[in-house]
C-alpha atoms as a PDB file:
ATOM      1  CA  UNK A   1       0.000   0.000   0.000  1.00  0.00           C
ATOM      2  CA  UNK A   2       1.165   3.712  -0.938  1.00  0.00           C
ATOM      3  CA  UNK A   3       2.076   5.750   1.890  1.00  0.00           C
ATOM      4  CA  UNK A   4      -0.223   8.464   1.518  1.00  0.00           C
ATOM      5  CA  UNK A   5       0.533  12.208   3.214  1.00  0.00           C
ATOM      6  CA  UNK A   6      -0.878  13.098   6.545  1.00  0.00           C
ATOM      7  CA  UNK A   7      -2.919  15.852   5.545  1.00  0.00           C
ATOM      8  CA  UNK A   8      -5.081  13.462   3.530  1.00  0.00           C
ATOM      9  CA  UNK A   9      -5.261  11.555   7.112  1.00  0.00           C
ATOM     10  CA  UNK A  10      -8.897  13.379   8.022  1.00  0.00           C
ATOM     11  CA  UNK A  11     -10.191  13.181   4.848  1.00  0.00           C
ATOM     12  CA  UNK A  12      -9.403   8.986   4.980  1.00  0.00           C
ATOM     13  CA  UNK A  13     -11.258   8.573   8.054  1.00  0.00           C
ATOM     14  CA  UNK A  14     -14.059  10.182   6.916  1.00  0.00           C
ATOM     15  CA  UNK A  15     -13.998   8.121   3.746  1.00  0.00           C
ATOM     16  CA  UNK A  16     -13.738   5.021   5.416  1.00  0.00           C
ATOM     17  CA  UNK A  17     -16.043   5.575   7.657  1.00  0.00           C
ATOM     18  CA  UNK A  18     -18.846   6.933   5.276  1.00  0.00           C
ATOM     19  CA  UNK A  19     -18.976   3.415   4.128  1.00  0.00           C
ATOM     20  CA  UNK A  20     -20.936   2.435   7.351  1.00  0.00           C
ATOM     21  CA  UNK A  21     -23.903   4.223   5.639  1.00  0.00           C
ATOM     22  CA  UNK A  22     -24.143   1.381   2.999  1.00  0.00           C
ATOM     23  CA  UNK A  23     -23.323  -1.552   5.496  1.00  0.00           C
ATOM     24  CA  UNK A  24     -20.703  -2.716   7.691  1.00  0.00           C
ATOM     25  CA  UNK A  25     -16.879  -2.467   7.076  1.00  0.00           C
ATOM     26  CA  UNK A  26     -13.920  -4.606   7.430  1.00  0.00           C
ATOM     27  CA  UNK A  27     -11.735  -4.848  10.393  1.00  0.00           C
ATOM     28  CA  UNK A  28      -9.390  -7.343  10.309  1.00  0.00           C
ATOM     29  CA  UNK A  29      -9.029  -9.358  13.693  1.00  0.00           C
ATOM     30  CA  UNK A  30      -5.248  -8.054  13.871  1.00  0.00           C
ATOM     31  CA  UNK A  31      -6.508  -4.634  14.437  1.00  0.00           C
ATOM     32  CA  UNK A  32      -9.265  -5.179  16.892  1.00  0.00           C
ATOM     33  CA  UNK A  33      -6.507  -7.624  19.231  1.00  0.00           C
ATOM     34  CA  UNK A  34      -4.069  -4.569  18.528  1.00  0.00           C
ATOM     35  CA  UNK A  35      -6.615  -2.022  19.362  1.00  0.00           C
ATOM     36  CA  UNK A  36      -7.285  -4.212  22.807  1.00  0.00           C
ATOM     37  CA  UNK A  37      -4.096  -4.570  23.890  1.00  0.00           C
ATOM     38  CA  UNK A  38      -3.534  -0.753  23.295  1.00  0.00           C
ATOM     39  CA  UNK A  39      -6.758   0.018  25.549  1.00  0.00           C
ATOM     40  CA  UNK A  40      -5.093  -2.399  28.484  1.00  0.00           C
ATOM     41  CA  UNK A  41      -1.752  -0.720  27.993  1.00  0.00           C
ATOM     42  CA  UNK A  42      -3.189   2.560  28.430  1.00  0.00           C
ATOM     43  CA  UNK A  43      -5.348   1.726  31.548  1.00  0.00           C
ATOM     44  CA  UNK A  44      -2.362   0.022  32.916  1.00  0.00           C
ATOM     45  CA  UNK A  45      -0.038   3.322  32.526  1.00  0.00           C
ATOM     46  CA  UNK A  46      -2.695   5.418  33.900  1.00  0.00           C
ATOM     47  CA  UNK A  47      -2.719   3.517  36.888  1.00  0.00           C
ATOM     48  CA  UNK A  48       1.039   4.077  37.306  1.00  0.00           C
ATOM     49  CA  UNK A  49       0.636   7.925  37.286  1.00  0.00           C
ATOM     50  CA  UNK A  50       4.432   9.385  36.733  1.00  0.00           C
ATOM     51  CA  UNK A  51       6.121  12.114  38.033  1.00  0.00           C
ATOM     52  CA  UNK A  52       4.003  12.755  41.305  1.00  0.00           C
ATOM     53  CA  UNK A  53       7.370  12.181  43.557  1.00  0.00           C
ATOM     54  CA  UNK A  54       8.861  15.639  42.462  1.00  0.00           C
ATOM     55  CA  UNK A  55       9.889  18.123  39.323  1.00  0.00           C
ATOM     56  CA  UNK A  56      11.159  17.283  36.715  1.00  0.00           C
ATOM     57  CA  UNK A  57      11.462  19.214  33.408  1.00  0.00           C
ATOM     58  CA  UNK A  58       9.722  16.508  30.252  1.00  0.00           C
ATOM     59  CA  UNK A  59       8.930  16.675  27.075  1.00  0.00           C
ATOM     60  CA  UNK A  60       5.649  17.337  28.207  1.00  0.00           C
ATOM     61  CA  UNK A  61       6.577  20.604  30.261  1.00  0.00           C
ATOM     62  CA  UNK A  62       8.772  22.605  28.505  1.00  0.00           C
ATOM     63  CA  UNK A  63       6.635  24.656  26.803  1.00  0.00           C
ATOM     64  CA  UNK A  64       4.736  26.273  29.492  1.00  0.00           C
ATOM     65  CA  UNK A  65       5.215  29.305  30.465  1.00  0.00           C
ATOM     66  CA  UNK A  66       8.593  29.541  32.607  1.00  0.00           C
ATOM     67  CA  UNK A  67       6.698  31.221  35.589  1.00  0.00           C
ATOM     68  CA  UNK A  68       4.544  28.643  35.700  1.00  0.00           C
ATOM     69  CA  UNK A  69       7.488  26.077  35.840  1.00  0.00           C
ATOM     70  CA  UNK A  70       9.253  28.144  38.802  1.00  0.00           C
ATOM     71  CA  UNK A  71       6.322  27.846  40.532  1.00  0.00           C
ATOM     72  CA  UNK A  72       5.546  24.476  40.145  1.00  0.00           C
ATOM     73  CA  UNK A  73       8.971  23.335  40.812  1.00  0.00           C
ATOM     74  CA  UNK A  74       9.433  25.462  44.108  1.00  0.00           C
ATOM     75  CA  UNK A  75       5.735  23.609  44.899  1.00  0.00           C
ATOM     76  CA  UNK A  76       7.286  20.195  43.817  1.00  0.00           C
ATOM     77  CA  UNK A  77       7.619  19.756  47.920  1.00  0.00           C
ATOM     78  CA  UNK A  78       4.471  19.947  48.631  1.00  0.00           C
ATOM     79  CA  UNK A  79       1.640  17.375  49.171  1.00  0.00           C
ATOM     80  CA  UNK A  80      -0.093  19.229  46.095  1.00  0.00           C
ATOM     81  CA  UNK A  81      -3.112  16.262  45.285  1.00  0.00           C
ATOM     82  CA  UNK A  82      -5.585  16.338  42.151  1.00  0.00           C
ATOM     83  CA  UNK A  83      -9.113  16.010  42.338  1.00  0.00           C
ATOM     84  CA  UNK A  84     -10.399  12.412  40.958  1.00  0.00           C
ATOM     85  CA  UNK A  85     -12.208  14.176  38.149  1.00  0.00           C
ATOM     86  CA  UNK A  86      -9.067  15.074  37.133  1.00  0.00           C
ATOM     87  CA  UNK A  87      -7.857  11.410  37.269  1.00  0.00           C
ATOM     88  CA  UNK A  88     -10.967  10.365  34.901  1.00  0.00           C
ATOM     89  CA  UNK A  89     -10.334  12.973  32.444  1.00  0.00           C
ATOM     90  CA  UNK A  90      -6.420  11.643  31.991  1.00  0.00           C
ATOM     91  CA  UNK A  91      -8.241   8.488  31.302  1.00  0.00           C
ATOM     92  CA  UNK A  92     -10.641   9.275  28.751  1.00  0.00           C
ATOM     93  CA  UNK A  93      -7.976  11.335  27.148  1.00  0.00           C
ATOM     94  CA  UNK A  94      -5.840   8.241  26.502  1.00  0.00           C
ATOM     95  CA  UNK A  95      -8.611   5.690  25.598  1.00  0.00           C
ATOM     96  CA  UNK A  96      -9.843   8.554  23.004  1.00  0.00           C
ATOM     97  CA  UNK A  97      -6.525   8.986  21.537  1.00  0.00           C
ATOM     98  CA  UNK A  98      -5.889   4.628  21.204  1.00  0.00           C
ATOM     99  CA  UNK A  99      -8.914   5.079  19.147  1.00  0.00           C
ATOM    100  CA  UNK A 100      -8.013   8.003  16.716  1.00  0.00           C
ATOM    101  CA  UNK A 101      -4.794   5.315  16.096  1.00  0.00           C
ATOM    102  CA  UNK A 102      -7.348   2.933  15.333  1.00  0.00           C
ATOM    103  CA  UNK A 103      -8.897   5.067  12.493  1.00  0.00           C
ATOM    104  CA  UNK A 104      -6.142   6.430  11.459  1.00  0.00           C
ATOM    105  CA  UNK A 105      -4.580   2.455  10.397  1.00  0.00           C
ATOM    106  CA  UNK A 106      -8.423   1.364   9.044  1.00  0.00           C
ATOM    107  CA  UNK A 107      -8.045   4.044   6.658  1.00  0.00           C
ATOM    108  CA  UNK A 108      -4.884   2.987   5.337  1.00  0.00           C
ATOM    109  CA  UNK A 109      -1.778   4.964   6.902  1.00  0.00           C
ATOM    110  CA  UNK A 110       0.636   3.552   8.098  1.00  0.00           C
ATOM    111  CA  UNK A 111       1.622   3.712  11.966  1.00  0.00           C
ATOM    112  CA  UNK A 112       4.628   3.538  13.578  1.00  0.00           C
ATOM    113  CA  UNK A 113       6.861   4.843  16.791  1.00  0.00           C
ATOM    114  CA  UNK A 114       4.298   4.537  19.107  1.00  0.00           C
ATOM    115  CA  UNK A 115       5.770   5.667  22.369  1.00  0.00           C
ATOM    116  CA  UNK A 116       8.649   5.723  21.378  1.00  0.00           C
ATOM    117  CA  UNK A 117      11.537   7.067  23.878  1.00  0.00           C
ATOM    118  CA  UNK A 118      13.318  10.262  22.751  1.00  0.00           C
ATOM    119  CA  UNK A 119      15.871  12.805  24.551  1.00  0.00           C
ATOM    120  CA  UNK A 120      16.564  16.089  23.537  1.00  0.00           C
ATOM    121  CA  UNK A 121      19.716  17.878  25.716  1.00  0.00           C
ATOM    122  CA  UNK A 122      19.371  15.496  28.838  1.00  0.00           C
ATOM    123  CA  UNK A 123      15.163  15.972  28.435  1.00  0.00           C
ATOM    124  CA  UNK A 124      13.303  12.644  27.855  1.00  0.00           C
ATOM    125  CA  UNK A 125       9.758  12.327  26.660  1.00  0.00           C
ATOM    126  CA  UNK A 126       7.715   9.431  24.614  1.00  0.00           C
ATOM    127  CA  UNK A 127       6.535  10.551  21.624  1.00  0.00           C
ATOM    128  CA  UNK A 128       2.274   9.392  20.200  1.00  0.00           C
ATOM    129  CA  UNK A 129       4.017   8.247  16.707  1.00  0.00           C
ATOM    130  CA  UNK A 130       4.699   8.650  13.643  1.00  0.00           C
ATOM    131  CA  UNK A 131       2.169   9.023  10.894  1.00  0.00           C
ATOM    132  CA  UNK A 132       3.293   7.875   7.271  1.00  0.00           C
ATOM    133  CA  UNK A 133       7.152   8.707   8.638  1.00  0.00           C
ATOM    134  CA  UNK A 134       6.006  12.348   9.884  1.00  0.00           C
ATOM    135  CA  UNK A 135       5.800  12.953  14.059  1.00  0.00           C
ATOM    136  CA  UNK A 136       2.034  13.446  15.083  1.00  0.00           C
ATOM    137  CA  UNK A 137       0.885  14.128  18.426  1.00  0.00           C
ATOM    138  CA  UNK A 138      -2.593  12.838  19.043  1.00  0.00           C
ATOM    139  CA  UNK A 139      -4.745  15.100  21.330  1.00  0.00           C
ATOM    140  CA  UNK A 140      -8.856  15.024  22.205  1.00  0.00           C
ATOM    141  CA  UNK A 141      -9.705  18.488  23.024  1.00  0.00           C
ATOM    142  CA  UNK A 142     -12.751  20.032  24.180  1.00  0.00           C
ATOM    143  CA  UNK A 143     -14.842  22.227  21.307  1.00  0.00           C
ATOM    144  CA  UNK A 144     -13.172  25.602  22.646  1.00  0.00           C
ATOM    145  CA  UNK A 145      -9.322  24.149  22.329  1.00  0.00           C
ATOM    146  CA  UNK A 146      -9.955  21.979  18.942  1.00  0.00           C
ATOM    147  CA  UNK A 147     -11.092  25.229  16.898  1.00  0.00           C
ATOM    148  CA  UNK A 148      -7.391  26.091  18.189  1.00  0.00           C
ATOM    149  CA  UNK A 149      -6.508  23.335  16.176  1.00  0.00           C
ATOM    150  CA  UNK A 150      -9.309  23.421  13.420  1.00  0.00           C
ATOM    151  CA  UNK A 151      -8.212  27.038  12.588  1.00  0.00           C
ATOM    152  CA  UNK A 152      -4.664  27.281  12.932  1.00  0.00           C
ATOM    153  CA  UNK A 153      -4.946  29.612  16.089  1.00  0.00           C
ATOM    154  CA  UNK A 154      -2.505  27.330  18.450  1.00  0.00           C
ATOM    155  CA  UNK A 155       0.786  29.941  17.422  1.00  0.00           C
ATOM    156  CA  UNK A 156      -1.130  32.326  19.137  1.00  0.00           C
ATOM    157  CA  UNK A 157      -2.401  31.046  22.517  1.00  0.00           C
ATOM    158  CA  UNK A 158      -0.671  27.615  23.229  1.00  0.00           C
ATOM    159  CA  UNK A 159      -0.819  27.402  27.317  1.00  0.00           C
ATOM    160  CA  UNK A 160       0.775  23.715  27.451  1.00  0.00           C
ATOM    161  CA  UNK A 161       3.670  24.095  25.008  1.00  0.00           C
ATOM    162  CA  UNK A 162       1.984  21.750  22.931  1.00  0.00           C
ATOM    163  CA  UNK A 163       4.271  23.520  19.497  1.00  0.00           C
ATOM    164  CA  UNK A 164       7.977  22.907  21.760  1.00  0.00           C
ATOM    165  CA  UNK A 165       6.898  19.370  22.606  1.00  0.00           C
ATOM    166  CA  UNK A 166       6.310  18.673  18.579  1.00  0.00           C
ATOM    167  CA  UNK A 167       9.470  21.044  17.922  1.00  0.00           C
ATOM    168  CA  UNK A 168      11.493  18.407  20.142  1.00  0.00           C
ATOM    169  CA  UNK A 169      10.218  15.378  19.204  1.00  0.00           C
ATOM    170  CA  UNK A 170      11.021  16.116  15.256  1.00  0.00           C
ATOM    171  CA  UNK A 171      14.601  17.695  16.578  1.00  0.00           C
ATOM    172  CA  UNK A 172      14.972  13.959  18.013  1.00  0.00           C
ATOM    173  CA  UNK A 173      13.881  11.918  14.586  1.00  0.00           C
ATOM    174  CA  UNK A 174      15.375  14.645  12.146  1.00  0.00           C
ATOM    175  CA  UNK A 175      11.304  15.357  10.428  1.00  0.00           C
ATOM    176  CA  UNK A 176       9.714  18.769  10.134  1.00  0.00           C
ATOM    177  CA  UNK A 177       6.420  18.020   8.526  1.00  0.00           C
ATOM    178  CA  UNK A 178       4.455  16.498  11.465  1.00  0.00           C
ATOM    179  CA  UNK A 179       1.494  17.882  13.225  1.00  0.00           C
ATOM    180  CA  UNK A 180      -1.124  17.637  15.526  1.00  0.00           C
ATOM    181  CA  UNK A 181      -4.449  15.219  14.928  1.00  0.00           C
ATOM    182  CA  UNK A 182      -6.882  15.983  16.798  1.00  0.00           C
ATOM    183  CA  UNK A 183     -10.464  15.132  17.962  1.00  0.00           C
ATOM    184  CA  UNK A 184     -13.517  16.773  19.614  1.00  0.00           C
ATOM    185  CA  UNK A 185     -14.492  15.124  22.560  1.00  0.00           C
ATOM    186  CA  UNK A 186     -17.774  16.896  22.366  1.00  0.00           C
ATOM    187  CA  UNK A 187     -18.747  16.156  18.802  1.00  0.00           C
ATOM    188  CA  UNK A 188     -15.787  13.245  17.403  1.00  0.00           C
ATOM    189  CA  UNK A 189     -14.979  15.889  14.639  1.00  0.00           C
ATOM    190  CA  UNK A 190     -11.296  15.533  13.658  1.00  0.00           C
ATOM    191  CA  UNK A 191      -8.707  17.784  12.358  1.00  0.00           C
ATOM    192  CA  UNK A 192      -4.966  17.746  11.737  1.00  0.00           C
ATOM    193  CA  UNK A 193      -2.934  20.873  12.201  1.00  0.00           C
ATOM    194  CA  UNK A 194       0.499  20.950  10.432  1.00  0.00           C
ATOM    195  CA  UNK A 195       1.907  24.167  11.700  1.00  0.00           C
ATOM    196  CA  UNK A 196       4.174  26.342   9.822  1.00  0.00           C
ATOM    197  CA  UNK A 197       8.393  25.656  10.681  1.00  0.00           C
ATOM    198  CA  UNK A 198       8.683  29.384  11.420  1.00  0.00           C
ATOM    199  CA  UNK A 199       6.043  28.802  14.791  1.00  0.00           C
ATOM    200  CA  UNK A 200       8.391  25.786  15.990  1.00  0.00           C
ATOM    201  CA  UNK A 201      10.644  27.225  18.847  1.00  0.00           C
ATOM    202  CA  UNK A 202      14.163  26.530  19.044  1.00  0.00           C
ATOM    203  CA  UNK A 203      13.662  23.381  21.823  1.00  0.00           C
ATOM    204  CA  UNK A 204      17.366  23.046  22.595  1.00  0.00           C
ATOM    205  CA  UNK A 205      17.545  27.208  23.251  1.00  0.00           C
ATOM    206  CA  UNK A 206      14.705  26.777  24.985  1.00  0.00           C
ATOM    207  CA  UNK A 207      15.328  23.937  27.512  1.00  0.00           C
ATOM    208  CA  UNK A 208      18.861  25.934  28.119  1.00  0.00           C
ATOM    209  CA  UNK A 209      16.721  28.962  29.021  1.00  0.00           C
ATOM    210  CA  UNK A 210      14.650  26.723  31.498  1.00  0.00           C
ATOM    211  CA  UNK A 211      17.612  25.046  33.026  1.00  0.00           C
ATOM    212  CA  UNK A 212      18.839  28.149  34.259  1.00  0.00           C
ATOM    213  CA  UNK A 213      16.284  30.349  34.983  1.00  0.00           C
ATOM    214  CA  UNK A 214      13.876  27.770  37.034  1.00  0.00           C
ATOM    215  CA  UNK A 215      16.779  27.556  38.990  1.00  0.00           C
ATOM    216  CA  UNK A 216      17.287  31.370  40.279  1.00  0.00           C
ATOM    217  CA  UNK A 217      16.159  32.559  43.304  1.00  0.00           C
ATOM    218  CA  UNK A 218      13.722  34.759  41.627  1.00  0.00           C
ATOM    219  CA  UNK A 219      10.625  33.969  39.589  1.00  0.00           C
ATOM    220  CA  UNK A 220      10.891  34.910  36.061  1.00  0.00           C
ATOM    221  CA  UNK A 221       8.645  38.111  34.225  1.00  0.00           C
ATOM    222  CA  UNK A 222       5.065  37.106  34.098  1.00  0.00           C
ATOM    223  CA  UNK A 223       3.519  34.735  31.563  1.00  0.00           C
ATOM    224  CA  UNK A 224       1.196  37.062  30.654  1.00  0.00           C
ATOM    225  CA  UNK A 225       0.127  40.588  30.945  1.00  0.00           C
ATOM    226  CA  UNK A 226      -2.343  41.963  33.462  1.00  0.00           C
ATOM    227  CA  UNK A 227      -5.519  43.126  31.505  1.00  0.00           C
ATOM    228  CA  UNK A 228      -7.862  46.118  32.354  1.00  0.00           C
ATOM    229  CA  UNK A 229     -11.267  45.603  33.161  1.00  0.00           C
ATOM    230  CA  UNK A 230     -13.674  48.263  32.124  1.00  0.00           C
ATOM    231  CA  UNK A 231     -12.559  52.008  32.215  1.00  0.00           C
ATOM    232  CA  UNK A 232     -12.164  52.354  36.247  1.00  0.00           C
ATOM    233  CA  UNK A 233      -8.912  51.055  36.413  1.00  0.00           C
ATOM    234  CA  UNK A 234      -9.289  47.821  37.591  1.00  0.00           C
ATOM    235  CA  UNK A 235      -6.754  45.342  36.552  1.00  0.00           C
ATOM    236  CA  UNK A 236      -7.207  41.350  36.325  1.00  0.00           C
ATOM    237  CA  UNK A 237      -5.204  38.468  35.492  1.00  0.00           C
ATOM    238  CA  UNK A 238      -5.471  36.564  31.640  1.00  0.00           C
ATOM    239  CA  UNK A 239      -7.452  33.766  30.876  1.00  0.00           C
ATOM    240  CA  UNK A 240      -4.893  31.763  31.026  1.00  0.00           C
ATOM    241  CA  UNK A 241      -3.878  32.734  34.422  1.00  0.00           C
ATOM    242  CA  UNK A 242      -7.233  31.639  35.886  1.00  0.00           C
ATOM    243  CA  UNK A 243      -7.016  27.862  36.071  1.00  0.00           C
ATOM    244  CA  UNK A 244      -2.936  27.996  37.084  1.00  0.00           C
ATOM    245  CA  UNK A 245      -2.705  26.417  40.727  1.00  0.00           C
ATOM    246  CA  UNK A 246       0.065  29.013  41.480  1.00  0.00           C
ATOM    247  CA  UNK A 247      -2.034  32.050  40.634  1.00  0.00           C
ATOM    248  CA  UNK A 248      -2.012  33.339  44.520  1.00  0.00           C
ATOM    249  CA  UNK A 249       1.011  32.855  45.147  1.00  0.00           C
ATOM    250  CA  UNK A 250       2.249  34.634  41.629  1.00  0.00           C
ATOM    251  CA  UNK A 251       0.049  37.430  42.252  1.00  0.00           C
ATOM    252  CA  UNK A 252       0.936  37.597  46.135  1.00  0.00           C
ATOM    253  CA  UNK A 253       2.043  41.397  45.907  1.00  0.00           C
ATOM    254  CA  UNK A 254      -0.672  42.407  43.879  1.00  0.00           C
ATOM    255  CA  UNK A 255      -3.904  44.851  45.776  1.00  0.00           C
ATOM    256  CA  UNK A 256      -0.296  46.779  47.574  1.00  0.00           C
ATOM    257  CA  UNK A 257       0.735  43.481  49.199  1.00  0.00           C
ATOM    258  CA  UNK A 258      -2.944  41.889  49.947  1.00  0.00           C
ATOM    259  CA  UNK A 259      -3.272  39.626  46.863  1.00  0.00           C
ATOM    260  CA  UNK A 260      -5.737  38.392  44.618  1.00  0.00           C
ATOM    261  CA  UNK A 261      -9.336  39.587  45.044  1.00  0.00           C
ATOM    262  CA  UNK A 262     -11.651  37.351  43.337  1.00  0.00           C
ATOM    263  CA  UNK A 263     -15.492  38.395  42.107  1.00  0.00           C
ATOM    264  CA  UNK A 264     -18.343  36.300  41.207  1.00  0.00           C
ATOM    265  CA  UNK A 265     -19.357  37.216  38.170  1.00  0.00           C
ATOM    266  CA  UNK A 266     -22.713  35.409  36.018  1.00  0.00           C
ATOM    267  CA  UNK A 267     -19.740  33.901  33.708  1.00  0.00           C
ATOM    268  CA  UNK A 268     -16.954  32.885  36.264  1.00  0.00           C
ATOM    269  CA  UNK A 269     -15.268  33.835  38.744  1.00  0.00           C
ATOM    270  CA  UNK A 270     -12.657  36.832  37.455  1.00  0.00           C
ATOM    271  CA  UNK A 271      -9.170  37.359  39.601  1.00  0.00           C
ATOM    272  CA  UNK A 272      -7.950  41.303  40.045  1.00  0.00           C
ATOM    273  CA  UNK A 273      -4.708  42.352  40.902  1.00  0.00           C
ATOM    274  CA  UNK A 274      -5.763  46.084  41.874  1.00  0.00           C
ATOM    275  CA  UNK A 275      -9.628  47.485  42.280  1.00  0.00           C
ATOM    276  CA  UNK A 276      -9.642  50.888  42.238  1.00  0.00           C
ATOM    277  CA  UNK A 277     -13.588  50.933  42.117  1.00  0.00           C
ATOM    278  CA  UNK A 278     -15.046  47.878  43.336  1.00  0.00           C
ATOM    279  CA  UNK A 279     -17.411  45.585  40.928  1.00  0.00           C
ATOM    280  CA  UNK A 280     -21.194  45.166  42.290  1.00  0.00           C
ATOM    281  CA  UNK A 281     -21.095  41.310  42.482  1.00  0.00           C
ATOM    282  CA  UNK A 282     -20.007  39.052  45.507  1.00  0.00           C
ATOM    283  CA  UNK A 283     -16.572  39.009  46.258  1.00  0.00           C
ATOM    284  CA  UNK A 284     -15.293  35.473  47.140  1.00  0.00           C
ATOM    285  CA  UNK A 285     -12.360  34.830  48.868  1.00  0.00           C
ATOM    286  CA  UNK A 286      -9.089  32.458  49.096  1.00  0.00           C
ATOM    287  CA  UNK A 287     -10.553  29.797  51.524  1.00  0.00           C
ATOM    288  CA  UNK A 288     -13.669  30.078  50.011  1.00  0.00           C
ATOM    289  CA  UNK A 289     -13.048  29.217  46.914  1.00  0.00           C
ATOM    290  CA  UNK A 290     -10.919  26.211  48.418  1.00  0.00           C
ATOM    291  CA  UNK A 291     -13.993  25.109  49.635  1.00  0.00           C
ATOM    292  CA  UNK A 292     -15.932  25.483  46.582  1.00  0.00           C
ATOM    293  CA  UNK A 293     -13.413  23.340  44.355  1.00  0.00           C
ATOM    294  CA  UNK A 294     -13.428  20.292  46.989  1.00  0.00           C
END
């Protein structure tokens, strides 16, 4: 069989799949064992959870933003534990992305590199695969974060360093024409993003930035910049900012040394940094929202 190129991998699927409309399709038994085993293997490892006993900079990591890394590190210490939603959401994540694999070889390309170890500059990380001989990291999103995907908008907000962990995988295997596939958890739509070699970061400057600077005494700039809210004067953190765990103690300074003030707004809760006119909605505070998220 021709190896065919991965942005043709989408358009496969579908193709193959549109056959169910006229009756069932083939699956040879070799899949569906393959597929199985895959599902156990990925239970099994998501039993194992790694890298609860400390910090360590991974392929999975060095992308985010290196405030958020200083943080986390200098938490590292701490008995930080995650909710068990949290711990079912890691799950489906896997099992979703086994079956995009699955698709992706009934349609005809061909798979290979599956978790396979790499290192880049004393960082190690398992890449998805390869697709066809190209790196592809296989993600399920949620509708907001695939139309990230869908439309090519990941260069511009890209939280988890998603573009440095391709950029060092392909650094490792000597490719540049990989990309992301990607389904919708919401509504099973698929795309695959091949993102421009200009929007790749340099992975070996950048894990020699992080090696030093997570190791200072003093946090690095801020991720992102504080944003006004209406014309008063108030000031709140990004989007972003919102779900980081470290976001009070970033922002410890801010409100001349009092810290975050949270309000309850109809759409979320919104974090300032200074109020010069207070909002009219319920203010909520630290332990309070502690509460509320147990």
């Amino acid at each position: 069989m021709s190896i065919r190129k991965t942005q043709e991998i989408v358009k496969d699927i579908y193709s193959k799949l549109d056959e169910l409309n006229d009756g069932p399709i083939e699956i040879s038994e070799e899949l569906i064992e393959d597929f199985g085993e895959a599902m156990k293997s990925a239970i099994r490892s998501w039993s194992v959870p790694q890298g609860r006993e400390g910090f360590s900079l991974r392929m999975s990591n060095i992308g985010r933003p290196m405030r958020q890394l200083w943080f986390e590190k200098k938490a590292a210490a701490k008995d930080n534990k995650l909710p068990a939603s949290l711990f079912i959401k890691f799950l489906y994540g896997h099992l979703l992305e086994e079956l995009v694999l699955l698709l992706v070889k009934m349609s005809g390309h061909e798979v290979t590199d599956e978790q396979k170890e790499i290192e880049v500059c004393g960082i190690k990380g398992h890449m998805d695969c390869k697709i066809d001989g190209e790196v592809v990291d296989v993600k399920s999103a949620s509708g907001f974060s695939f139309s990230k995907f869908s439309k090519g908008l990941l260069t511009e907000d890209d939280p988890f360093g998603y573009l440095s962990q391709l950029a060092a995988y392909e650094h490792a295997e000597g490719t540049n024409n990989g990309g992301f596939l990607v389904i919708n958890k919401e509504t099973g739509e698929l795309c695959f993003y091949q993102p421009e070699e200009l929007d790749k970061p340099n992975v070996k400057q950048r894990i020699k930035d992080l090696k030093h600077k997570l190791d200072l005494v003093n946090p690095p700039d801020f991720c992102y910049p504080q944003i006004p809210e209406g014309k008063s004067g108030n000031m709140r953190i990004a989007k972003n900012c919102t779900y980081c765990p470290h976001k009070f103690e970033c922002y410890k300074d801010s409100n001349d040394g009092k810290g975050l003030r949270a309000f309850k707004y109809s759409k979320g809760l919104m974090y300032f940094t200074e109020v010069k006119k207070k909002p009219k909605v319920d203010e909520l505070y630290e332990w309070e929202e502690s509460n509320q998220n147990t």
